[in-house]
PDB file of N, CA and C in Angstrom:
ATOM      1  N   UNK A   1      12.554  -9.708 -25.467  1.00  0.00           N
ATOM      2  CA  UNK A   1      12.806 -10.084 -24.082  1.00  0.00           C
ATOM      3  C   UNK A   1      11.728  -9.470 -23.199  1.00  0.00           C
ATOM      4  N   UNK A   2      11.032 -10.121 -22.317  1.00  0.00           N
ATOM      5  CA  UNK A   2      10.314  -9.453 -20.809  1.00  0.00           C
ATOM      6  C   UNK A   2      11.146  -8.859 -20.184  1.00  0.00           C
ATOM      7  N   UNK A   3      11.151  -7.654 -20.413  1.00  0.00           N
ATOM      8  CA  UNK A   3      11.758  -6.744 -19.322  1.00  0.00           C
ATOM      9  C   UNK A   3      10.619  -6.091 -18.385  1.00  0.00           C
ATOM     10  N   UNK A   4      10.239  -6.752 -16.725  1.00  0.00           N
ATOM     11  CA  UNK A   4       9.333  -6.311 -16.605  1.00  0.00           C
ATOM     12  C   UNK A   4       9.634  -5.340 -14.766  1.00  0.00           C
ATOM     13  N   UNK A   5      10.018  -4.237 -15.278  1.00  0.00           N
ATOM     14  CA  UNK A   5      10.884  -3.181 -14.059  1.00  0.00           C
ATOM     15  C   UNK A   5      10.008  -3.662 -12.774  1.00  0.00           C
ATOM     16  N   UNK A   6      10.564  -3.454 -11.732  1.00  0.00           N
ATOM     17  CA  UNK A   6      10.184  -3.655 -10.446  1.00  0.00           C
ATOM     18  C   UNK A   6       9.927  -2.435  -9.849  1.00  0.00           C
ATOM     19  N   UNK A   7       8.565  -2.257  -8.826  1.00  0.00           N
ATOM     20  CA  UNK A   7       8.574  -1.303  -8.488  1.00  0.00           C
ATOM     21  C   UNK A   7       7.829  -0.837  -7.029  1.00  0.00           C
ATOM     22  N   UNK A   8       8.816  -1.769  -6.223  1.00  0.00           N
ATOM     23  CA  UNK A   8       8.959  -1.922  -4.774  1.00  0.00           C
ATOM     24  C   UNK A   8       9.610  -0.912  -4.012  1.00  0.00           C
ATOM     25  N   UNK A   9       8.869  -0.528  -2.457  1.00  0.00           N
ATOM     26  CA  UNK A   9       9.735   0.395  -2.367  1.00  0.00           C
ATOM     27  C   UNK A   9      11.621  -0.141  -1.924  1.00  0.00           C
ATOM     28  N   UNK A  10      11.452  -0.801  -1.398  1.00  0.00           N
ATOM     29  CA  UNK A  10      12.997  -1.274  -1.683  1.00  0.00           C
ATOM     30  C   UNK A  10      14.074  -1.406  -3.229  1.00  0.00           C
ATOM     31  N   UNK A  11      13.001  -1.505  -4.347  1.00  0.00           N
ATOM     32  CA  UNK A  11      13.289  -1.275  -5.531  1.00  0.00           C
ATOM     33  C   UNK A  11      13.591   0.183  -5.817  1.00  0.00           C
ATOM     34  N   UNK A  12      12.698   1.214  -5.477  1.00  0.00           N
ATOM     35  CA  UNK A  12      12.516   2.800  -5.785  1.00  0.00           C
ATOM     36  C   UNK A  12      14.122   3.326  -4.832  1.00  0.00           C
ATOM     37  N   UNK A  13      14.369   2.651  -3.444  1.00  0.00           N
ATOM     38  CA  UNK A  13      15.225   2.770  -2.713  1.00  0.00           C
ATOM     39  C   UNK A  13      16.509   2.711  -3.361  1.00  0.00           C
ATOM     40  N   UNK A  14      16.722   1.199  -4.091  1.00  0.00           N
ATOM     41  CA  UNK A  14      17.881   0.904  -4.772  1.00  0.00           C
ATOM     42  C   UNK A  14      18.168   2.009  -5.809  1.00  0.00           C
ATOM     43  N   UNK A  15      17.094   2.492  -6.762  1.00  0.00           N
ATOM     44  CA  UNK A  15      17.341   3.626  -7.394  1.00  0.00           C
ATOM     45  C   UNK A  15      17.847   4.888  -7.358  1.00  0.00           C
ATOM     46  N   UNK A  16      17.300   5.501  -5.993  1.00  0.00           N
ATOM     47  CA  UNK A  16      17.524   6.792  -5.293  1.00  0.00           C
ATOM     48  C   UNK A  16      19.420   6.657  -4.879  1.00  0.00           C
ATOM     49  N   UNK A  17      19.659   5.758  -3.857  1.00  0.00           N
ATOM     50  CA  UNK A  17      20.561   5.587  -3.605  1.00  0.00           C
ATOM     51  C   UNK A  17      21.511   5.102  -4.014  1.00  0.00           C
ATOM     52  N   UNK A  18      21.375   3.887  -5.067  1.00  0.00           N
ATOM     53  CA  UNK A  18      22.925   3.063  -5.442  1.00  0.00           C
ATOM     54  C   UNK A  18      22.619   3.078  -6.969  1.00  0.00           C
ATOM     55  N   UNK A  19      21.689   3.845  -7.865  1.00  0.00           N
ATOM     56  CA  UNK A  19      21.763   3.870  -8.990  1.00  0.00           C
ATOM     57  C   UNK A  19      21.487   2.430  -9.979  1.00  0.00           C
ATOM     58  N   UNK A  20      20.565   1.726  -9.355  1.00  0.00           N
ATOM     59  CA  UNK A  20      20.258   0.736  -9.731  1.00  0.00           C
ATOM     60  C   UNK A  20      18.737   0.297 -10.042  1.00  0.00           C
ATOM     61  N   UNK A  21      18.763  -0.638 -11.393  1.00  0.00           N
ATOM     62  CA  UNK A  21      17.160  -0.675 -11.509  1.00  0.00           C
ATOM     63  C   UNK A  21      16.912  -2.495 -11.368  1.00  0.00           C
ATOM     64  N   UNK A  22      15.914  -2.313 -11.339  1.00  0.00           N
ATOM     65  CA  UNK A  22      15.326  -3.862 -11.214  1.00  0.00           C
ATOM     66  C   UNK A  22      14.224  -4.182 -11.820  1.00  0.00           C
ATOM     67  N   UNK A  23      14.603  -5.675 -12.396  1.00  0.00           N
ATOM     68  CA  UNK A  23      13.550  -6.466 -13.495  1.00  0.00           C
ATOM     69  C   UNK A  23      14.202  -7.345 -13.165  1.00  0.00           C
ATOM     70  N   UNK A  24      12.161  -8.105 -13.612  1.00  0.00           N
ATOM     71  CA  UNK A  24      12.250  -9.774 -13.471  1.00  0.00           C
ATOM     72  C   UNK A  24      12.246  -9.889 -14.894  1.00  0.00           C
ATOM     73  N   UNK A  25      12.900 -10.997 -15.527  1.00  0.00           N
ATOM     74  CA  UNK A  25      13.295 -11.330 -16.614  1.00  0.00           C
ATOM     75  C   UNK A  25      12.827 -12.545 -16.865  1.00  0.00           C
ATOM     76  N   UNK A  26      13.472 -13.376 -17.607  1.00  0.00           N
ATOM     77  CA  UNK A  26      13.334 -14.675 -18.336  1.00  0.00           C
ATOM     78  C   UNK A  26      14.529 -15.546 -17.742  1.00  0.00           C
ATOM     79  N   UNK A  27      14.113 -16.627 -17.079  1.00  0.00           N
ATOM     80  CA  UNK A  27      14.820 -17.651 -16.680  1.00  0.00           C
ATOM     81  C   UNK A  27      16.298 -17.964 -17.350  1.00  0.00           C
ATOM     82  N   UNK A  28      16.012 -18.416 -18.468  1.00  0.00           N
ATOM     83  CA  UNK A  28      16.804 -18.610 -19.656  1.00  0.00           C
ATOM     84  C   UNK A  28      17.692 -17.524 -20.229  1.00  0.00           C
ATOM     85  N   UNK A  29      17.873 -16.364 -20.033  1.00  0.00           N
ATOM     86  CA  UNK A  29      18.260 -15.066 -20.516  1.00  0.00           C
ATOM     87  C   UNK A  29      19.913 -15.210 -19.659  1.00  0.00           C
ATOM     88  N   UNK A  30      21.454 -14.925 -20.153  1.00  0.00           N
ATOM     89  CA  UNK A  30      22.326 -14.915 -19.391  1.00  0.00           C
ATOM     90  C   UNK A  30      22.852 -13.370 -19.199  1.00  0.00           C
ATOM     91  N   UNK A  31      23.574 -12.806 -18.083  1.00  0.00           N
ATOM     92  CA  UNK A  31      23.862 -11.552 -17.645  1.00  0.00           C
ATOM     93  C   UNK A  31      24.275 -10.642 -19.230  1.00  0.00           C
ATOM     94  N   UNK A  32      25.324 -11.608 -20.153  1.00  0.00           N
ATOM     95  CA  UNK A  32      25.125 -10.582 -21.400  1.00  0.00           C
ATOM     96  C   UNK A  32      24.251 -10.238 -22.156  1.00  0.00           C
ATOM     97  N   UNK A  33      23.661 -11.236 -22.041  1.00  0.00           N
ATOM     98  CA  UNK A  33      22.088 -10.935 -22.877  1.00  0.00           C
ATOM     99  C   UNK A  33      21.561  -9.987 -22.602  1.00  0.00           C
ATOM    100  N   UNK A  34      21.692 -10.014 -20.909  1.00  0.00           N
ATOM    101  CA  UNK A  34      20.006  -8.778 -20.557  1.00  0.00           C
ATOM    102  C   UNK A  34      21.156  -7.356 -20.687  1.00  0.00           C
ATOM    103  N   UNK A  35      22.821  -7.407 -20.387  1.00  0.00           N
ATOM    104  CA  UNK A  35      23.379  -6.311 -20.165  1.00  0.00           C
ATOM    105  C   UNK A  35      22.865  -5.548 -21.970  1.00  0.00           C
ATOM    106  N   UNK A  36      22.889  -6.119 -23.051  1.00  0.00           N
ATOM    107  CA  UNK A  36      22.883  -5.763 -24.461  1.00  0.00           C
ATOM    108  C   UNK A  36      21.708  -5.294 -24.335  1.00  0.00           C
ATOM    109  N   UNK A  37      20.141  -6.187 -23.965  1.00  0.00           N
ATOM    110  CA  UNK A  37      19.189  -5.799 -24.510  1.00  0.00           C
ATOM    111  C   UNK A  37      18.637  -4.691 -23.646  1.00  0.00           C
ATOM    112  N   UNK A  38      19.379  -4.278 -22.437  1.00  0.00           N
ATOM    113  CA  UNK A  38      19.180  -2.559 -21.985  1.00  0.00           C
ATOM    114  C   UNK A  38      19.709  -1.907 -22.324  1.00  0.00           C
ATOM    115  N   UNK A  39      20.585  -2.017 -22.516  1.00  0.00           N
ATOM    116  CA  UNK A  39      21.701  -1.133 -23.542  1.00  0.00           C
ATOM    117  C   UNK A  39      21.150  -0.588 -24.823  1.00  0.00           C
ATOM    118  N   UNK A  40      20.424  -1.681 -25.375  1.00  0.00           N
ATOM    119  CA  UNK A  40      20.315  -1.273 -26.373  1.00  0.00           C
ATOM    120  C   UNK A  40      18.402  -0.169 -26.460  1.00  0.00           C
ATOM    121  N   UNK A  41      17.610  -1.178 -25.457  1.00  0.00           N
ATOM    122  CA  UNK A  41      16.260  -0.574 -25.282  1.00  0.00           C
ATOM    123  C   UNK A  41      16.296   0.910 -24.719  1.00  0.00           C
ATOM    124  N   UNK A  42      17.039   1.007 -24.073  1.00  0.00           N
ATOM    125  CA  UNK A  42      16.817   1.928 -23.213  1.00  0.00           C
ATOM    126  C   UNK A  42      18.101   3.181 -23.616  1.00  0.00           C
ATOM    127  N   UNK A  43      19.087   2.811 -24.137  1.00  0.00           N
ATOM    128  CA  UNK A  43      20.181   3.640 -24.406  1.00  0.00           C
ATOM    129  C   UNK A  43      20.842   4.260 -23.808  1.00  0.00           C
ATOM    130  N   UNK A  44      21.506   3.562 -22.441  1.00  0.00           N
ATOM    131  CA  UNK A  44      22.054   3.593 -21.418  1.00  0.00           C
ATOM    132  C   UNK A  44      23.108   2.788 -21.151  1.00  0.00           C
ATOM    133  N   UNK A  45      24.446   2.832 -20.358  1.00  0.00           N
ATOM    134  CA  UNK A  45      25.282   2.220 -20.128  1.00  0.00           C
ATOM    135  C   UNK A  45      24.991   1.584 -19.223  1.00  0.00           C
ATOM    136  N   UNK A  46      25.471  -0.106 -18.776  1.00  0.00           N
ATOM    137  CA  UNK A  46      25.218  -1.194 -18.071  1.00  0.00           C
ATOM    138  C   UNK A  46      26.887  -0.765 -17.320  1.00  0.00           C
ATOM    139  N   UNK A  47      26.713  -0.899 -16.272  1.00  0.00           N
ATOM    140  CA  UNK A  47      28.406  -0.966 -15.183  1.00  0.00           C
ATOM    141  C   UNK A  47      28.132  -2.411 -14.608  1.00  0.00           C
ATOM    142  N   UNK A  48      27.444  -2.935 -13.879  1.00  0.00           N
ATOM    143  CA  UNK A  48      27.304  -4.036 -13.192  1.00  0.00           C
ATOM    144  C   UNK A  48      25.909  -4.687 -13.328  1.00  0.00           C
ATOM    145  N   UNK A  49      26.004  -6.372 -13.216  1.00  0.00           N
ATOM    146  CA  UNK A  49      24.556  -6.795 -13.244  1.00  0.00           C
ATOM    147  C   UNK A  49      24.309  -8.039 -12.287  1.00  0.00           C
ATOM    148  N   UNK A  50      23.747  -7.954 -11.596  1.00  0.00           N
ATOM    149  CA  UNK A  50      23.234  -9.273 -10.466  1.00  0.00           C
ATOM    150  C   UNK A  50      22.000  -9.795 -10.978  1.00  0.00           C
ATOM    151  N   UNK A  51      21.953 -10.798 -10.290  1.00  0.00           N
ATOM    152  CA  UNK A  51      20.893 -12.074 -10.271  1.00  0.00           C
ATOM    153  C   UNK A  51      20.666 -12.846  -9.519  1.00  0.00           C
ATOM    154  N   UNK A  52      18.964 -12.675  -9.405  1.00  0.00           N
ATOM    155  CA  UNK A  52      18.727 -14.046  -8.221  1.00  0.00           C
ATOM    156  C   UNK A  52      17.629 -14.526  -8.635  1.00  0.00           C
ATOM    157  N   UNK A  53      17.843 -15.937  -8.459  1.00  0.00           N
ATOM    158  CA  UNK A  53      16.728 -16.770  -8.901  1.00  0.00           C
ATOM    159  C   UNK A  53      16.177 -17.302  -7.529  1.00  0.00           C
ATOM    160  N   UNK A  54      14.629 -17.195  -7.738  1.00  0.00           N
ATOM    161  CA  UNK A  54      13.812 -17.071  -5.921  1.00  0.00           C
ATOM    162  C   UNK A  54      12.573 -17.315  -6.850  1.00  0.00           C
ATOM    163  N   UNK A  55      12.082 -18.421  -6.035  1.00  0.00           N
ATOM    164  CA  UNK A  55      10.715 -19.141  -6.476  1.00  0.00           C
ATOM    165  C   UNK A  55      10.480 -19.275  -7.521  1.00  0.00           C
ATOM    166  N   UNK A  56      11.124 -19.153  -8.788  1.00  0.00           N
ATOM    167  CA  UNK A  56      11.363 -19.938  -9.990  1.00  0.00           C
ATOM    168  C   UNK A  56      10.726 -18.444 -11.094  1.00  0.00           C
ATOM    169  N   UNK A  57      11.423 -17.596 -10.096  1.00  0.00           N
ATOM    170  CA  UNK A  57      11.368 -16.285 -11.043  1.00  0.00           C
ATOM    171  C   UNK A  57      13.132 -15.272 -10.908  1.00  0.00           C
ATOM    172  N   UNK A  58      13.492 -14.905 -11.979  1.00  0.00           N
ATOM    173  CA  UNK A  58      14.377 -14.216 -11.850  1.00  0.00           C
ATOM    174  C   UNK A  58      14.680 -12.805 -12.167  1.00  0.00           C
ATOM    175  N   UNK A  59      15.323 -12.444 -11.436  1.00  0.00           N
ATOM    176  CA  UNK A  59      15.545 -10.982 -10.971  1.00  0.00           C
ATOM    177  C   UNK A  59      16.842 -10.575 -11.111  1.00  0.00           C
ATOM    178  N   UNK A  60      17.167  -9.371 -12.236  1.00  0.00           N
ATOM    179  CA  UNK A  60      18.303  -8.788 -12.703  1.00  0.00           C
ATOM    180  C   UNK A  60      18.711  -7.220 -11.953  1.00  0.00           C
ATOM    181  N   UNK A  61      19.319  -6.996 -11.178  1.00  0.00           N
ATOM    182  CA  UNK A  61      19.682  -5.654 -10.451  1.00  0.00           C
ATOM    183  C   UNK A  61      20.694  -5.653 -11.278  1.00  0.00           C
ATOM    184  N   UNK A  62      20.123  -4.165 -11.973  1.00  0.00           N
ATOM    185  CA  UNK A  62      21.148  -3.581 -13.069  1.00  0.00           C
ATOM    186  C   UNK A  62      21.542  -2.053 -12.330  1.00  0.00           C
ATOM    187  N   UNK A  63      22.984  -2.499 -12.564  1.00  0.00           N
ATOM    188  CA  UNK A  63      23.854  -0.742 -12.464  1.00  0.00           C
ATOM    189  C   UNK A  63      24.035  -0.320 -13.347  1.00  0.00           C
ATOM    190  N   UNK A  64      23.916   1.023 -13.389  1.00  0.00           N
ATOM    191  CA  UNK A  64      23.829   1.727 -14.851  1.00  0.00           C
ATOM    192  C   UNK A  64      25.099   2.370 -14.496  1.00  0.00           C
ATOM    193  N   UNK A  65      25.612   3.028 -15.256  1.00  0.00           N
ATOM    194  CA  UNK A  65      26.898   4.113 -15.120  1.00  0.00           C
ATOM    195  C   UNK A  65      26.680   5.039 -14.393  1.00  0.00           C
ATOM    196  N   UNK A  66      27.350   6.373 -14.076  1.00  0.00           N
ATOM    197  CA  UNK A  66      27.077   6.972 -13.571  1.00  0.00           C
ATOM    198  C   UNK A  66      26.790   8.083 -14.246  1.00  0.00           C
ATOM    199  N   UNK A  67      26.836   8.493 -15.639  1.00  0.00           N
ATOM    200  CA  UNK A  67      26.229   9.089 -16.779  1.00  0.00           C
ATOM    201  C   UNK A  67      24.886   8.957 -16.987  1.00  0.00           C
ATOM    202  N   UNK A  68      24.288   7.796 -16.531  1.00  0.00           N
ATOM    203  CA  UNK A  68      22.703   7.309 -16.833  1.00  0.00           C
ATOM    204  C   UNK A  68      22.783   7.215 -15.400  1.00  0.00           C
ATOM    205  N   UNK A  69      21.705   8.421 -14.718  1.00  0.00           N
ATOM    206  CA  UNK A  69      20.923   8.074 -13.565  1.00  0.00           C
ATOM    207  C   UNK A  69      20.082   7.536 -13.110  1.00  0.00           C
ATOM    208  N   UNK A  70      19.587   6.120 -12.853  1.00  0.00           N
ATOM    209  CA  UNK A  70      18.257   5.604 -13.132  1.00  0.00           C
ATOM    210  C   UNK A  70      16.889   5.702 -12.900  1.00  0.00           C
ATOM    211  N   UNK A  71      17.150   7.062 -11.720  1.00  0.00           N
ATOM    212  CA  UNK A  71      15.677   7.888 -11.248  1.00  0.00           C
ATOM    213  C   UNK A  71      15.371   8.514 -12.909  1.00  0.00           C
ATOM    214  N   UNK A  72      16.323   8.257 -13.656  1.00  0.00           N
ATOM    215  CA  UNK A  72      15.064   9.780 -14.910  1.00  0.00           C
ATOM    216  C   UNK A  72      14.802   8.093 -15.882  1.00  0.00           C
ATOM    217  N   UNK A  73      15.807   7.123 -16.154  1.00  0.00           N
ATOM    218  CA  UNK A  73      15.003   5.957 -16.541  1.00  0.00           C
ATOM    219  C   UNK A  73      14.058   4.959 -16.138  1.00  0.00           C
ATOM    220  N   UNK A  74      13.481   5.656 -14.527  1.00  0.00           N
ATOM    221  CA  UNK A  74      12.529   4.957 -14.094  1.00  0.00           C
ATOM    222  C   UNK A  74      11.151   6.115 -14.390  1.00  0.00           C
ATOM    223  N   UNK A  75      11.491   7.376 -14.287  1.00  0.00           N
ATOM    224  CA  UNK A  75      10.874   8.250 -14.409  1.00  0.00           C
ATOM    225  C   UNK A  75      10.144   7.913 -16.195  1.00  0.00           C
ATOM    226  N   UNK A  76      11.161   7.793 -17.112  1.00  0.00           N
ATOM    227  CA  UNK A  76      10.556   7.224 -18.512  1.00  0.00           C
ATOM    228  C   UNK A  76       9.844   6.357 -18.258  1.00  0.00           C
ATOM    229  N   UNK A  77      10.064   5.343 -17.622  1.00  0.00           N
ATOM    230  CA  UNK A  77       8.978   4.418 -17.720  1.00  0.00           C
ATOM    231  C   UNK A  77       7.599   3.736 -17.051  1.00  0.00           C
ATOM    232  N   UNK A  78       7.531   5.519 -16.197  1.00  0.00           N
ATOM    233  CA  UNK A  78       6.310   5.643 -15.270  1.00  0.00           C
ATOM    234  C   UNK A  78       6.500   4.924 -13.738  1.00  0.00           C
ATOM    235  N   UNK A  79       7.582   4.766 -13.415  1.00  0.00           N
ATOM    236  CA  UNK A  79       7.752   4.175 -12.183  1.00  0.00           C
ATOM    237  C   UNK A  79       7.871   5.413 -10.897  1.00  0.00           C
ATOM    238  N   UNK A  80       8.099   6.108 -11.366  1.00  0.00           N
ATOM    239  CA  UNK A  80       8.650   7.628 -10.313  1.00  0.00           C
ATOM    240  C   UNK A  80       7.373   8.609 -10.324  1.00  0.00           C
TER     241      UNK A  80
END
């Protein structure tokens, strides 16, 4: 899967504050799909997942639990 993190400051914002990360994904991909394949990449719990499709790209705002903070999984992946 393209998991490709976002890293806007309104993105860095969503992190700090509501514990949430963001990636644009694959059109075709449905909310269980992407909830498994972070789950499983990253080894973190999924709580909630949104989506918006905007100019023929889509965008997954993932909540993680509150066990997985997503400032230290943005921090892994060089975003912080």
């Amino acid at each position: 899967m393209n998991l490709k993190p976002v890293a806007t400051e309104k993105a860095v914002m969503m992190i700090e504050s509501q514990n949430i990360m963001t990636f644009l994904i694959d059109m075709r991909k449905s909310k269980t799909e992407i909830k498994k394949e972070i789950e499983e990449i990253f080894n973190v719990k999924v709580e909630k997942i949104r989506t918006l499709i905007r100019d023929n790209k889509k965008t997954a705002y993932v909540q993680l639990k509150k066990e997985f903070p997503a400032i230290d999984l943005a921090t892994k992946l060089g975003m912080m």
